[in-house]
Protein backbone atom coordinates (compact mmCIF):
# COMPACT_ATOMS: atom_id res chain seq x y z
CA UNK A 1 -4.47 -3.50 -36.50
CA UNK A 2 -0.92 -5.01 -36.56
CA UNK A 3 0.54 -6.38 -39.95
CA UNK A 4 1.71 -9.38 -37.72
CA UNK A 5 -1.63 -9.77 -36.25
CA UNK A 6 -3.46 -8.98 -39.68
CA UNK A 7 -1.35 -11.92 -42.29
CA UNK A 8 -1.75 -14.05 -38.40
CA UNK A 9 -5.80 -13.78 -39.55
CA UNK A 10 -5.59 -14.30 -43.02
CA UNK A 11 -3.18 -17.70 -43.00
CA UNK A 12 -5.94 -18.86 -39.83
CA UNK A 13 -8.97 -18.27 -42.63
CA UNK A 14 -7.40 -20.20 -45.19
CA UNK A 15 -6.43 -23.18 -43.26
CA UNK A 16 -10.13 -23.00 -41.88
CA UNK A 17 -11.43 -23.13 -45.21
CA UNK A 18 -9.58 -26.35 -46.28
CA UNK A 19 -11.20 -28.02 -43.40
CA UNK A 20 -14.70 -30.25 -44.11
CA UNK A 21 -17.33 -30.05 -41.57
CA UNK A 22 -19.48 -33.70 -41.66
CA UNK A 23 -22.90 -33.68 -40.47
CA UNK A 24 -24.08 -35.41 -37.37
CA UNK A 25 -26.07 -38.54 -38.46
CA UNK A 26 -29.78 -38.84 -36.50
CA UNK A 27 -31.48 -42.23 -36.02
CA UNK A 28 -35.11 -43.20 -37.28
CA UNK A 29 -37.00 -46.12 -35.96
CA UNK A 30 -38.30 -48.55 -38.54
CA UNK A 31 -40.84 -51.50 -38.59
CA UNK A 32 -43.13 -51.75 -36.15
CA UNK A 33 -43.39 -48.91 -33.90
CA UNK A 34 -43.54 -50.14 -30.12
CA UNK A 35 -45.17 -48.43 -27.33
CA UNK A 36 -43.88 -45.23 -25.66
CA UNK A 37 -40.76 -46.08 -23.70
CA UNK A 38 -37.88 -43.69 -22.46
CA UNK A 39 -36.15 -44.40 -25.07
CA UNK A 40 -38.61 -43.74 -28.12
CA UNK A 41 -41.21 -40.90 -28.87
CA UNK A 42 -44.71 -40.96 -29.81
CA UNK A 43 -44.13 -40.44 -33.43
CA UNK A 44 -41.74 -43.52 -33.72
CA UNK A 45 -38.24 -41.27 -33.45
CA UNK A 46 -35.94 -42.80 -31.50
CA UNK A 47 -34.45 -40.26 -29.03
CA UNK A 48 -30.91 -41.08 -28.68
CA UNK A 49 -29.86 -43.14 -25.34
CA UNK A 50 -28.28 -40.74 -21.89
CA UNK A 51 -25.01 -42.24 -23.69
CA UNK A 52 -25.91 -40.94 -27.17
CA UNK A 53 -26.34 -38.10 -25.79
CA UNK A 54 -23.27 -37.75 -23.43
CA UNK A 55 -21.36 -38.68 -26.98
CA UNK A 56 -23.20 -35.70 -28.76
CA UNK A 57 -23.20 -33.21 -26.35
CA UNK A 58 -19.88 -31.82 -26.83
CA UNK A 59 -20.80 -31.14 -30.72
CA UNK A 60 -23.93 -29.11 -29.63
CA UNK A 61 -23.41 -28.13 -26.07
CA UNK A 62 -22.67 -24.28 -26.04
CA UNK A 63 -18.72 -23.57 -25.10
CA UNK A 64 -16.79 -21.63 -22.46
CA UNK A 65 -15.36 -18.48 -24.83
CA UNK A 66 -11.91 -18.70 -23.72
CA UNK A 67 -9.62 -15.38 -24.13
CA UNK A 68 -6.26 -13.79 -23.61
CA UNK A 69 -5.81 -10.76 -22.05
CA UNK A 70 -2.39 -9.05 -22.20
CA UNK A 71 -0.52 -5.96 -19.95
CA UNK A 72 2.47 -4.75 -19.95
CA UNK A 73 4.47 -2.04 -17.94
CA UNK A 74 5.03 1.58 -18.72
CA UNK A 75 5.98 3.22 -22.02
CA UNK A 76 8.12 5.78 -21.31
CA UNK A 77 10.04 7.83 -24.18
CA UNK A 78 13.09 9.25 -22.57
CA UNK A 79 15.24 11.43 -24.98
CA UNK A 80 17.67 8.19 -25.36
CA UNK A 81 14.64 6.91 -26.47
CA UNK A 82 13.24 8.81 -28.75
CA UNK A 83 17.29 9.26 -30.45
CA UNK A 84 17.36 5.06 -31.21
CA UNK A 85 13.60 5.57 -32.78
CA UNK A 86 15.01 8.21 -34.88
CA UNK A 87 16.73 7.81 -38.16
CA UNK A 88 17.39 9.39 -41.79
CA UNK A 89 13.84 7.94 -42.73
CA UNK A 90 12.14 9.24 -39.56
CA UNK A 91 11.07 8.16 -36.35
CA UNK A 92 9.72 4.30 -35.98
CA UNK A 93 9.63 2.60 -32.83
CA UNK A 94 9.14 -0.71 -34.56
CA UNK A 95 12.35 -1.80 -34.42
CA UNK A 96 12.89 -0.90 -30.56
CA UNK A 97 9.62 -2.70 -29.77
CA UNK A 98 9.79 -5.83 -32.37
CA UNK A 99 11.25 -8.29 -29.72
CA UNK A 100 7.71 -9.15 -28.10
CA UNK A 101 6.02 -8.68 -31.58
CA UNK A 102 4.64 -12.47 -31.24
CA UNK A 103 3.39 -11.74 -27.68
CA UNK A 104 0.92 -9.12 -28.45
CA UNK A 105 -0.30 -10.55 -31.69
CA UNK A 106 -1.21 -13.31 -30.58
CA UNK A 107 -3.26 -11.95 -27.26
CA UNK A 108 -6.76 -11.63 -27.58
CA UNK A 109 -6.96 -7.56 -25.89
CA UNK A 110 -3.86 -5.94 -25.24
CA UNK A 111 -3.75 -2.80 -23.34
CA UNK A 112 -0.97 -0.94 -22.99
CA UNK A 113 0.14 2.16 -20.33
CA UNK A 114 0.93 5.36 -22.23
CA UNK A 115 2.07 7.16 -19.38
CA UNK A 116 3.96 10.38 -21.57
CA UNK A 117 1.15 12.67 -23.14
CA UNK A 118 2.10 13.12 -27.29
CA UNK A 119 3.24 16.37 -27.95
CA UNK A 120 0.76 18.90 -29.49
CA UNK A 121 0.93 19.97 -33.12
CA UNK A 122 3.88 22.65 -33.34
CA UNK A 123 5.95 21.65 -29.95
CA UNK A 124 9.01 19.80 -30.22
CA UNK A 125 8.71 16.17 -28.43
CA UNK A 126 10.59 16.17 -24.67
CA UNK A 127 11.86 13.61 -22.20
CA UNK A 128 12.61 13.71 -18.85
CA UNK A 129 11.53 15.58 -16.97
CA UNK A 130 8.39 16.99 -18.64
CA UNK A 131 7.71 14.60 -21.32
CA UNK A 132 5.87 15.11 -24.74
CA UNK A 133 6.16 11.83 -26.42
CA UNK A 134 6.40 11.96 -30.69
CA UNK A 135 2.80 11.39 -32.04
CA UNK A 136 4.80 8.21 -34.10
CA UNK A 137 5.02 6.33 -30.57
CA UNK A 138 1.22 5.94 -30.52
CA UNK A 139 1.46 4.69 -34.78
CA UNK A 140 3.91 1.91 -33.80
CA UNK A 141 2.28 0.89 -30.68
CA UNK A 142 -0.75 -0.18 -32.50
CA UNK A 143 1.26 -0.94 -36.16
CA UNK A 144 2.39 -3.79 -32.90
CA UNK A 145 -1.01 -4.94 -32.08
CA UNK A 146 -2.08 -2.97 -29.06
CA UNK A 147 -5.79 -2.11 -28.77
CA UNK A 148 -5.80 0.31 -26.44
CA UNK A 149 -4.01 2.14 -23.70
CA UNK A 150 -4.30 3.57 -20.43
CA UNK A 151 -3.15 7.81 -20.29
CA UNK A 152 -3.71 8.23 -16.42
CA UNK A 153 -0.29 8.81 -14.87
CA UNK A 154 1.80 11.57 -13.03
CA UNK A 155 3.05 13.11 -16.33
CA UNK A 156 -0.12 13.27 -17.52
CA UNK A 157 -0.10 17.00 -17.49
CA UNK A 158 3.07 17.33 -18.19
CA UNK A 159 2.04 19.02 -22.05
CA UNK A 160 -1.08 20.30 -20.47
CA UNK A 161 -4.35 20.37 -21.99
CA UNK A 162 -3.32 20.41 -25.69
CA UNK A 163 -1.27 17.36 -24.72
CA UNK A 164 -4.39 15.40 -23.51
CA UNK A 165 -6.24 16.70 -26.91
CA UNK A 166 -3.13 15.03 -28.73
CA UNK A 167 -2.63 12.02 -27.16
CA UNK A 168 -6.79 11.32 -27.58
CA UNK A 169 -6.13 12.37 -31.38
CA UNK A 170 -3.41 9.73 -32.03
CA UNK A 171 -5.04 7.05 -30.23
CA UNK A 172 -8.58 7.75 -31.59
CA UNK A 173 -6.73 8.27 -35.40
CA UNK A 174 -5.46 4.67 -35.02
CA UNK A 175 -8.58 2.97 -34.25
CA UNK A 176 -7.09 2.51 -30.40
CA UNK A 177 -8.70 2.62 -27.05
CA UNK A 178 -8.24 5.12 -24.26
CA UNK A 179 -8.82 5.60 -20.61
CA UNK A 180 -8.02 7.48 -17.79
CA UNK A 181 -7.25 11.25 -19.65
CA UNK A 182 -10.60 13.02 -21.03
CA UNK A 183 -11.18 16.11 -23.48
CA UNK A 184 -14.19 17.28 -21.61
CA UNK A 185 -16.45 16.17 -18.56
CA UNK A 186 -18.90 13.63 -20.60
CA UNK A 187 -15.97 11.75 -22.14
CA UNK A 188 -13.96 11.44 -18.61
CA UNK A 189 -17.43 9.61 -17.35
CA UNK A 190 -17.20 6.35 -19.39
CA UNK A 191 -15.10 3.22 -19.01
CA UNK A 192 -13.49 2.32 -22.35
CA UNK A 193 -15.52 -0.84 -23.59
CA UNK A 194 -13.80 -3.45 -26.13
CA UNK A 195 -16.43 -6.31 -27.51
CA UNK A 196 -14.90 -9.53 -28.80
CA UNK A 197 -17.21 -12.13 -30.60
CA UNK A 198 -16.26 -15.50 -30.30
CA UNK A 199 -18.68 -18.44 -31.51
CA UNK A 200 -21.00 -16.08 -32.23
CA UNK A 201 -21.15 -14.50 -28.78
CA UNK A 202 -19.77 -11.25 -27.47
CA UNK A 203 -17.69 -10.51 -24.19
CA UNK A 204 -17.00 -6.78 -23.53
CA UNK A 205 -14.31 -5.76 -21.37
CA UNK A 206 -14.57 -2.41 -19.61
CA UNK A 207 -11.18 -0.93 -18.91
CA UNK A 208 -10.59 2.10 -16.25
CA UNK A 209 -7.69 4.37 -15.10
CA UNK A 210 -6.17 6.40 -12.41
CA UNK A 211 -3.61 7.77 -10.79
CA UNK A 212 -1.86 9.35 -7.59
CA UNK A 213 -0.64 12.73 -8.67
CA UNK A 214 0.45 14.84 -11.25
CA UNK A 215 3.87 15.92 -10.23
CA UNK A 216 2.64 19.28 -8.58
CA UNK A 217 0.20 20.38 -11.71
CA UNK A 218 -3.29 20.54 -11.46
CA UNK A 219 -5.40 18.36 -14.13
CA UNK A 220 -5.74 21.69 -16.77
CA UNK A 221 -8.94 22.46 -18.14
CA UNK A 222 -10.87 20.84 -15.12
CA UNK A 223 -10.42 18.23 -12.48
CA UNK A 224 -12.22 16.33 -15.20
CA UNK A 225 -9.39 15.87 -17.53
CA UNK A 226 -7.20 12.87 -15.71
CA UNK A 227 -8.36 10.75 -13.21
CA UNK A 228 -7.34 10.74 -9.80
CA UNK A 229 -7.08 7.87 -7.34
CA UNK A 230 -10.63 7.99 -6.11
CA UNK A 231 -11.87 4.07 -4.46
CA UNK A 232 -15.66 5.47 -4.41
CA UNK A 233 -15.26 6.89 -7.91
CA UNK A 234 -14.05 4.09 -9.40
CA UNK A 235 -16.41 1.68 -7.76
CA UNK A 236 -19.16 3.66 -9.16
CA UNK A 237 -17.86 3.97 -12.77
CA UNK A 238 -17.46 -0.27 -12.83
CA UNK A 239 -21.11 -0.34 -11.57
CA UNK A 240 -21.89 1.96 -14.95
CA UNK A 241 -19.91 0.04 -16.86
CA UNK A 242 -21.67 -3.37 -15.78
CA UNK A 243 -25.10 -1.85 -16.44
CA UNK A 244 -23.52 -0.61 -19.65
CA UNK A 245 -23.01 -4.16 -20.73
CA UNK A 246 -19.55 -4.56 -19.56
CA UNK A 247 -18.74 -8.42 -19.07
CA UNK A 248 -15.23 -7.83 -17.39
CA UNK A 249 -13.97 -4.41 -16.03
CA UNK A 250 -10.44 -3.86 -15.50
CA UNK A 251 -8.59 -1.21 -13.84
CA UNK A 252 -5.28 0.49 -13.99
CA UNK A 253 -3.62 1.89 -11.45
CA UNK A 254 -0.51 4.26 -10.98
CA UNK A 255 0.87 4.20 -7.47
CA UNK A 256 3.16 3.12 -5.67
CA UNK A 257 6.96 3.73 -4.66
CA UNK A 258 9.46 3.99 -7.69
CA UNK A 259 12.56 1.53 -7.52
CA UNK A 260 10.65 -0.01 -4.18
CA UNK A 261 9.43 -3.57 -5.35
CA UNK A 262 6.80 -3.66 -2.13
CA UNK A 263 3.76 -2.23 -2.85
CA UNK A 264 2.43 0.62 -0.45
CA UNK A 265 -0.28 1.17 2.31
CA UNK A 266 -2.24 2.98 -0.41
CA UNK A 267 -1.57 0.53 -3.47
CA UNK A 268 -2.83 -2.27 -0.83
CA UNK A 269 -5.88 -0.41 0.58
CA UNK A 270 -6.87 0.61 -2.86
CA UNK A 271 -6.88 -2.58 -4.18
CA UNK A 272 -8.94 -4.08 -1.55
CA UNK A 273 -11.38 -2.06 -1.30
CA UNK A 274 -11.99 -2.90 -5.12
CA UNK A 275 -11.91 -6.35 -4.79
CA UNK A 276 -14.77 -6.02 -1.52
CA UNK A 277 -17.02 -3.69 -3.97
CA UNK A 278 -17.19 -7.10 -6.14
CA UNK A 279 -17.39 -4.87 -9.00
CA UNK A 280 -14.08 -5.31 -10.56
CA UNK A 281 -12.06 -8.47 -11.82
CA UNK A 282 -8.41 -7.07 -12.72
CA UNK A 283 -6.34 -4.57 -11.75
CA UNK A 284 -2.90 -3.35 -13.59
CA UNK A 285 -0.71 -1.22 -11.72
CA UNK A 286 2.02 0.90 -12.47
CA UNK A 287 4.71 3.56 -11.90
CA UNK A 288 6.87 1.63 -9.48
CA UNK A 289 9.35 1.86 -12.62
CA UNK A 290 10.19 -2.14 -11.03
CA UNK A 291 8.19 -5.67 -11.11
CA UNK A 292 6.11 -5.74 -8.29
CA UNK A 293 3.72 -8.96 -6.56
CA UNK A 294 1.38 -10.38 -8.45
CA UNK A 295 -1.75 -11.67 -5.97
CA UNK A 296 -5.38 -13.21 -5.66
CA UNK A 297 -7.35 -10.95 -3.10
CA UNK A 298 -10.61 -11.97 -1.66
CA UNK A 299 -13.99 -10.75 -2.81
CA UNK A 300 -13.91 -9.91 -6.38
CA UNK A 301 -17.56 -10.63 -8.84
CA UNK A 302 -18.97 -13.52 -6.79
CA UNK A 303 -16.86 -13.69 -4.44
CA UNK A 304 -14.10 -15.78 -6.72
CA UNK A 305 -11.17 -13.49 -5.94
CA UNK A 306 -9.78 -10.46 -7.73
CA UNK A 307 -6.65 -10.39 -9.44
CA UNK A 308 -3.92 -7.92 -9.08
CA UNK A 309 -0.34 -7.29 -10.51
CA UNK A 310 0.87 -4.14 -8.12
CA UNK A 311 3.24 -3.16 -10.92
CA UNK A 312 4.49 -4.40 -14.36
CA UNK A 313 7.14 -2.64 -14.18
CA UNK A 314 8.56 -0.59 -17.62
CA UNK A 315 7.91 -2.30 -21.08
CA UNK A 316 10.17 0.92 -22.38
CA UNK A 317 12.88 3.28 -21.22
CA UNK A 318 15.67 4.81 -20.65
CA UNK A 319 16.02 3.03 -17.16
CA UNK A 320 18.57 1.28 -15.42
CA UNK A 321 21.26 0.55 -13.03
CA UNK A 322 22.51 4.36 -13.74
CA UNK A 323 19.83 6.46 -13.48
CA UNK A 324 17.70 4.51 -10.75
CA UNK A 325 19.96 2.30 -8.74
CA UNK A 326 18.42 -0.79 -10.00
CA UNK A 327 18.97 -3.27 -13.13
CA UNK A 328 15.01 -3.77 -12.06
CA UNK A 329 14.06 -0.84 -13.71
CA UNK A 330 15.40 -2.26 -17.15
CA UNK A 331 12.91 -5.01 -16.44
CA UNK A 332 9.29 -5.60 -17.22
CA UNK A 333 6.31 -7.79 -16.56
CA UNK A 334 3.86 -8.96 -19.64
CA UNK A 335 0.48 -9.73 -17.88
CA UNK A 336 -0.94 -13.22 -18.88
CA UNK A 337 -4.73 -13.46 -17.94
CA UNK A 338 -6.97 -16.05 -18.91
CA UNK A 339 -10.03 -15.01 -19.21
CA UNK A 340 -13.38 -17.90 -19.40
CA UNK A 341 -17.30 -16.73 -20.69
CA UNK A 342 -19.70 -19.48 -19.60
CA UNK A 343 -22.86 -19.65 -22.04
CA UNK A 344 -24.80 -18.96 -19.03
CA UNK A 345 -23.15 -16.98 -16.00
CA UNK A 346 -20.29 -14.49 -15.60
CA UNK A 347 -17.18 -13.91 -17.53
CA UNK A 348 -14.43 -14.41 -15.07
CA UNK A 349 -10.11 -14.00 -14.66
CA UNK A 350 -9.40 -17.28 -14.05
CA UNK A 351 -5.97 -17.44 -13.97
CA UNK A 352 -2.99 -15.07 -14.13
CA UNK A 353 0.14 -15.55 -15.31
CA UNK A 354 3.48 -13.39 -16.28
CA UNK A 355 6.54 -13.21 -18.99
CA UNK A 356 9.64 -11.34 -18.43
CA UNK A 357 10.54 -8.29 -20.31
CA UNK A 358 14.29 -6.33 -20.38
CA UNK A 359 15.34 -3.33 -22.42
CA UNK A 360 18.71 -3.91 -23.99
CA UNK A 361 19.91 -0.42 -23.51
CA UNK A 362 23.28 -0.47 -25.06
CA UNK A 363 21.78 -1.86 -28.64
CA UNK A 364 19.77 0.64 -29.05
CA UNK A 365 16.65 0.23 -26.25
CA UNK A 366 15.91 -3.17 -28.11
CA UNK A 367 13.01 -4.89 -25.70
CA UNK A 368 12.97 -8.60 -25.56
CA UNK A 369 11.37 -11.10 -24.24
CA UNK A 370 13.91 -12.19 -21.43
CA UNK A 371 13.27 -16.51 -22.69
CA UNK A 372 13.85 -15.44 -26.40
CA UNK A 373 16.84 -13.51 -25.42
CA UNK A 374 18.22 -16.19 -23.14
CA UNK A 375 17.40 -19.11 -26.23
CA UNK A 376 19.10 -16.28 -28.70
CA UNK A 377 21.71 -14.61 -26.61
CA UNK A 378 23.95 -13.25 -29.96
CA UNK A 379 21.31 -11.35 -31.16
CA UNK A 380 21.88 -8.50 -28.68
CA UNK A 381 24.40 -6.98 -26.04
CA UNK A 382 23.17 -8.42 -23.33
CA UNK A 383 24.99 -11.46 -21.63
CA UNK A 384 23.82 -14.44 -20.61
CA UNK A 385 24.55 -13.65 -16.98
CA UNK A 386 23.01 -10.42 -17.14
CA UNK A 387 19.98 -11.82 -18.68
CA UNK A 388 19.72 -14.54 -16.09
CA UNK A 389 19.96 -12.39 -13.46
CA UNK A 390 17.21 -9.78 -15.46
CA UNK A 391 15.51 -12.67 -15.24
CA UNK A 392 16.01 -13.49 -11.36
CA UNK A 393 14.82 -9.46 -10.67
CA UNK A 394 11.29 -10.37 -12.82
CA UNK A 395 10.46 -13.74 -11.01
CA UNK A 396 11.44 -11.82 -7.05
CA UNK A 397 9.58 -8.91 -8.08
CA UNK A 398 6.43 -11.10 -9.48
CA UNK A 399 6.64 -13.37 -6.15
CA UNK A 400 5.11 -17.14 -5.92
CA UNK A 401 1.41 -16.44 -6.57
CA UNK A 402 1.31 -16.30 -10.15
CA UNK A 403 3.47 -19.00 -12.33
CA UNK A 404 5.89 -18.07 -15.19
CA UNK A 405 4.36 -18.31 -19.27
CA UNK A 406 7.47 -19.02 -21.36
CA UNK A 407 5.96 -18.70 -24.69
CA UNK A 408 3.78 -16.63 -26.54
CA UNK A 409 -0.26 -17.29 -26.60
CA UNK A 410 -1.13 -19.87 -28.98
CA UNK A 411 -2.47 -17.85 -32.43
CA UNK A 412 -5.98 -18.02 -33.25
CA UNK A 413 -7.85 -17.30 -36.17
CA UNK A 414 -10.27 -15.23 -34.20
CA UNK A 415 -11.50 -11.34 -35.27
CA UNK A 416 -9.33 -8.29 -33.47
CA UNK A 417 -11.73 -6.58 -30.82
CA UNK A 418 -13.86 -3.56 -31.88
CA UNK A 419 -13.40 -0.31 -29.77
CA UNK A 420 -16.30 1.02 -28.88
CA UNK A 421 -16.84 4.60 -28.62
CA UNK A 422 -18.17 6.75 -25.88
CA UNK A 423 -21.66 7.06 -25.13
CA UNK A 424 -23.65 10.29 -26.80
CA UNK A 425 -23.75 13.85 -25.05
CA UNK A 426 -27.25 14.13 -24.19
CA UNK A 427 -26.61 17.75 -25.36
CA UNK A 428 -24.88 17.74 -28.70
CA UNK A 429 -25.90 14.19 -30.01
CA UNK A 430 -21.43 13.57 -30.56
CA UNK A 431 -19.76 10.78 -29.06
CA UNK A 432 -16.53 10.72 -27.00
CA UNK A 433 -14.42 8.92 -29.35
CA UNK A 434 -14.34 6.99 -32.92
CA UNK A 435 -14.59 3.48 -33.29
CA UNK A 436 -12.74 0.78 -35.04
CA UNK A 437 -15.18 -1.92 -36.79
CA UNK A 438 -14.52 -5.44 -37.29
């Protein structure tokens, strides 16, 4: 868990502890005790009036558990990179990633896309084009706050099976999620479930991954190990994950067109079909490298719609106008969802919004939020034209459906989710993956 996110707990639990609860009061009938009306019980207790107990309700009525749920684009450590992480004390991304520290603190779940494997044990890290990201990417991403990621992406194979091994070892050493890459056929079965207890109720959130392609390599050690675009497959794994106790499943997806802000004929079938199953409430997409739509499709649980941002875009890179053709590609999407738990009924997205990101390339590959940079435009390279129009490329690529959130979440005092692991092999009795407790 994140430093920010842990002193953001402790602060909340000391102001809570300063507060005084006072008791509700109850009314008791005295003198004579009158016949049985509406409005009095056979043992002389008056039961409060429909307006006493409209006025009471709200104290002992059970409440929506209201949550944040936060995405961003990918994480991709070119060489340029990796160089700015790297200094005479070591590598640390902290610095590079700092600018939207408030953003994922403050978020409820935040999932993140790993889409570079971390270089095995022994091999030097890499960048484009076969990338083997340095095991201290996955340390800073969660020193930041993230829970978990998603692995499933077209450079998935790119260190080959070792890589996988590596990338599950990092993320599993820091108490973070995973999805989407597996070490063997029972662990590439399961959604990744997160629990959250709020007002002493839990919400778990199942979270699933796939992609496209892997760049001409074949998923090594089995067609198990990364997950392929497969509608049916997918479909099937939510239903699992909803008998499995899954409140909210979530999906990320890596299609699409890089530099093109239009999502494909596949991205748009795909996501279609998902929301018609009615098994699935978000989807994430990426690889486009650019912001892409976010939309409301029909279907979804109950028929109230699925969510789904085609792309978010990079959170991290190397990327822009030089390489790609595009100041779009030095721009990202946060994902905003509100998410609402009735006591009694399904856990639902009800409303999406996004923030814009943008990689500051020449000081260093700071990311900021593009509002902060825009209120604070001295603190990096960036001018306040460029950032304007960084900020034009977000809002076009994110389209009309989905409004703008300017600031951070509002912090809460609330505990950081716990990561479940896998289920058990039936054969050997070992789960998929450790756990983080509360």
């Amino acid at each position: 868990m994140s430093t920010a996110r842990t002193l953001r707990i402790v602060l909340s639990a000391a102001l809570t502890s300063a507060l005084v609860a006072v008791p509700a009061s109850c009314v008791v009938a005295s003198g004579p005790v009158p016949a049985p009306t509406p409005s009095s019980t056979e043992n002389g207790t008056t039961s409060p009036s429909p307006r006493q107990s409209a006025q009471a309700s709200p104290e002992t009525r059970p409440r929506d558990v209201e949550l944040t749920l936060l995405a961003a684009g990918d994480v991709l450590p070119h060489g340029p990179v990796n160089d700015s992480a790297s200094g005479p004390a070591g590598i640390d991304y902290s610095p590079l990633l700092s600018g939207i520290d408030p953003w994922v603190a403050r978020a409820d779940l935040a999932l993140c896309h790993l889409e570079s494997p971390v270089a095995p044990r022994g091999t030097p890290p890499s960048g484009y084009p076969v990338f083997a990201a340095p095991r201290e990417l996955v340390r800073d991403l969660d020193e930041q706050g993230w829970d978990g990621c998603s692995t499933a992406s077209n450079h998935a194979a790119d260190a080959g099976y070792a890589g996988i091994a590596a990338t599950l070892r990092a993320l599993d050493r820091a108490g973070m999620g995973h999805v989407g890459t597996a070490r063997d056929r029972h662990e590439s079965r399961s959604a990744q479930h997160y629990e959250l207890r709020r007002d002493g109720r839990t919400v778990t959130v199942a979270h699933l991954a796939a992609t496209y392609d892997l760049n001409g390599y074949t998923a090594p050690g089995g067609d198990w190990s990364i997950d392929l675009i497969d509608t049916g497959r997918i479909v099937r794994q939510a239903e699992t994950a909803r008998a499995e106790g899954a409140d909210l499943v979530v999906v990320s997806l890596h299609d699409g067109h890089e530099y093109v802000t239009e999502p494909t004929r596949d991205q748009r079938e795909t996501t279609r079909a998902l929301a018609r199953s009615g098994q699935v409430d978000l989807v994430i997409g990426h690889h486009a490298h650019v912001p892409q739509p976010i939309e409301q499709l029909r279907g979804g649980p109950g028929g109230e719609g699925m969510w789904v941002a085609y792309g978010l875009g990079n959170l991290i890179s190397n990327q822009g106008l030089d390489c790609c053709g595009t100041w779009a590609s030095a721009v990202g999407l946060l994902l905003v969802a509100d998410v609402v738990s009735p006591p009694r009924g399904a856990a639902r997205v009800e409303e999406v919004r996004w923030a814009a990101t943008t990689v500051d390339l020449a000081a260093g590959h700071r990311l900021r939020g593009t509002r902060d940079a825009l209120a604070h435009p001295g603190r990096g390279q960036l001018t306040v034209p460029e950032l304007r129009e960084r900020l034009r490329l977000a809002r076009d690529g994110a389209g009309t459906i989905a409004g703008e959130q300017r600031r951070p979440p509002e912090p809460g005092d609330d505990p950081p989710p716990r990561v479940l692991p896998g289920p058990s092999d039936p054969l050997t009795g070992q789960r998929s993956a450790s756990a983080s407790s509360w």
